[in-house]
Protein backbone atom coordinates (compact mmCIF):
# COMPACT_ATOMS: atom_id res chain seq x y z
CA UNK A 1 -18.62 4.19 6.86
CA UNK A 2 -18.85 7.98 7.54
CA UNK A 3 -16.24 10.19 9.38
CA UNK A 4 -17.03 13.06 11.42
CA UNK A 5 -15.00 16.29 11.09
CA UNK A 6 -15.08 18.78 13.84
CA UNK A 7 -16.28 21.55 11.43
CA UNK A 8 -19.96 20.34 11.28
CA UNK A 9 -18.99 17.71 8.20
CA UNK A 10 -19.37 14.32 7.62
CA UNK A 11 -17.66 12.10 4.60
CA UNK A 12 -18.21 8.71 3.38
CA UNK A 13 -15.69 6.57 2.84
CA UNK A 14 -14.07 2.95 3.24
CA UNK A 15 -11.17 1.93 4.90
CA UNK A 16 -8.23 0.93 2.87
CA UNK A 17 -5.39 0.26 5.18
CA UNK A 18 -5.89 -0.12 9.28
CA UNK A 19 -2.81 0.93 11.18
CA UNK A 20 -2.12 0.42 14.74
CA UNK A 21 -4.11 3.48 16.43
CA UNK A 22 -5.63 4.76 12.85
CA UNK A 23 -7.07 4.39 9.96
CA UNK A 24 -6.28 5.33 5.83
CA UNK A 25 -9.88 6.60 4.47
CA UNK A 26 -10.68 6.69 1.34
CA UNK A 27 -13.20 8.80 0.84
CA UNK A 28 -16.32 9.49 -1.87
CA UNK A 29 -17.44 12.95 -3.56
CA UNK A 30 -21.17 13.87 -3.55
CA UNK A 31 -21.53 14.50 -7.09
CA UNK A 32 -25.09 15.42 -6.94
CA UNK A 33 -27.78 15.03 -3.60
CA UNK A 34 -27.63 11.88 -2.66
CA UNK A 35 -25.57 10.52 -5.70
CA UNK A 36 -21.68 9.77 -4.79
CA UNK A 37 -18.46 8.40 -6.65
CA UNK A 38 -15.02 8.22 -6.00
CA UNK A 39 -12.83 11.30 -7.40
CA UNK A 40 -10.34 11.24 -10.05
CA UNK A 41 -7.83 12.95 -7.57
CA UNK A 42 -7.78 10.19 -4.44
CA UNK A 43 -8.76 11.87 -1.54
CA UNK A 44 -7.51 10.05 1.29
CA UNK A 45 -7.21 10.78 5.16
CA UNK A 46 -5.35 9.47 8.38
CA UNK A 47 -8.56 8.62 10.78
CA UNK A 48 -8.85 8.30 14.63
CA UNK A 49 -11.52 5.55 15.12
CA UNK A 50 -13.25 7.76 17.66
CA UNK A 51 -14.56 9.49 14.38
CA UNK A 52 -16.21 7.31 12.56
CA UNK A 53 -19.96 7.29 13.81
CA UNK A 54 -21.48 4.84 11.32
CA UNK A 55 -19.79 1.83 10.22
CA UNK A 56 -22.18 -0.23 7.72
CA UNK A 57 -23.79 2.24 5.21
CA UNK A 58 -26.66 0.81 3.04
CA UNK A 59 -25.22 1.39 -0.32
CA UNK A 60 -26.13 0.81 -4.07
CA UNK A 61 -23.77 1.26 -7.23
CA UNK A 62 -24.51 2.21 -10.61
CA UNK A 63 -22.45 3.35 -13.34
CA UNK A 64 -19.56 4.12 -11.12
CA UNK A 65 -21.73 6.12 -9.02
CA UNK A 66 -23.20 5.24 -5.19
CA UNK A 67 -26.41 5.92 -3.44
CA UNK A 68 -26.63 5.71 0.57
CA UNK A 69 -29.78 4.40 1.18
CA UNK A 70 -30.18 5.57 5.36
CA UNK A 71 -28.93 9.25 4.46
CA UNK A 72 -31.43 10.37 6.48
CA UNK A 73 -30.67 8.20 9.50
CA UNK A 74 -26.89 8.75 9.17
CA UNK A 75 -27.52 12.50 9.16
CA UNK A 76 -29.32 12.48 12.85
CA UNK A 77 -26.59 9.65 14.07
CA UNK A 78 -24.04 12.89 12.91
CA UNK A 79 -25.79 15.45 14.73
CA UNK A 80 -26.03 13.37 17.81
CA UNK A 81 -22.17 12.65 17.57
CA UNK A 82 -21.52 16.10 16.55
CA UNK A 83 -23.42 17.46 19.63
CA UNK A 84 -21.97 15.17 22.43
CA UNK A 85 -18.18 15.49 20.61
CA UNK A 86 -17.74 18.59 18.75
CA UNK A 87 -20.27 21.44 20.21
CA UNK A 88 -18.54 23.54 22.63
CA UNK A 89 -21.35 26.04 24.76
């Protein structure tokens, strides 16, 4: 899934414990373009569901490393979201 963050950023993450109105993200590093693992130092935020704009990423693993395969596609879903949530004219 990727989260939205009103400062023009998106992460990708997975959920790892749903509360009543929010969610516990856990959340990946890009390590290089395109390439993404999990950190050594769990980074890990409390999430409105109004924030996450894509739920099912594409996603392959290798050697503890992740690659997105719709990158492209999730990056004009964020700018969509981003524009109807987050830009203030």
């Amino acid at each position: 899934m990727a989260v939205a963050y009103e400062e023009n950023l998106y992460y990708f993450g997975q959920i790892v414990k749903k509360l009543k109105k929010k969610v516990w993200v856990k959340f990946l590093t890009e390590s290089t373009e395109g390439v993404f693992s999990w950190p050594e130092k769990e980074d890990k935020d409390l999430v409105g569901p109004e924030f996450i704009f894509y739920h099912h990423l594409e996603v392959t693993a290798e050697n503890k490393t992740y690659r997105i395969k719709n990158l492209k596609e999730i990056q004009s879903k964020f700018q969509g979201f981003y524009r109807k949530y987050f830009l203030v004219l």
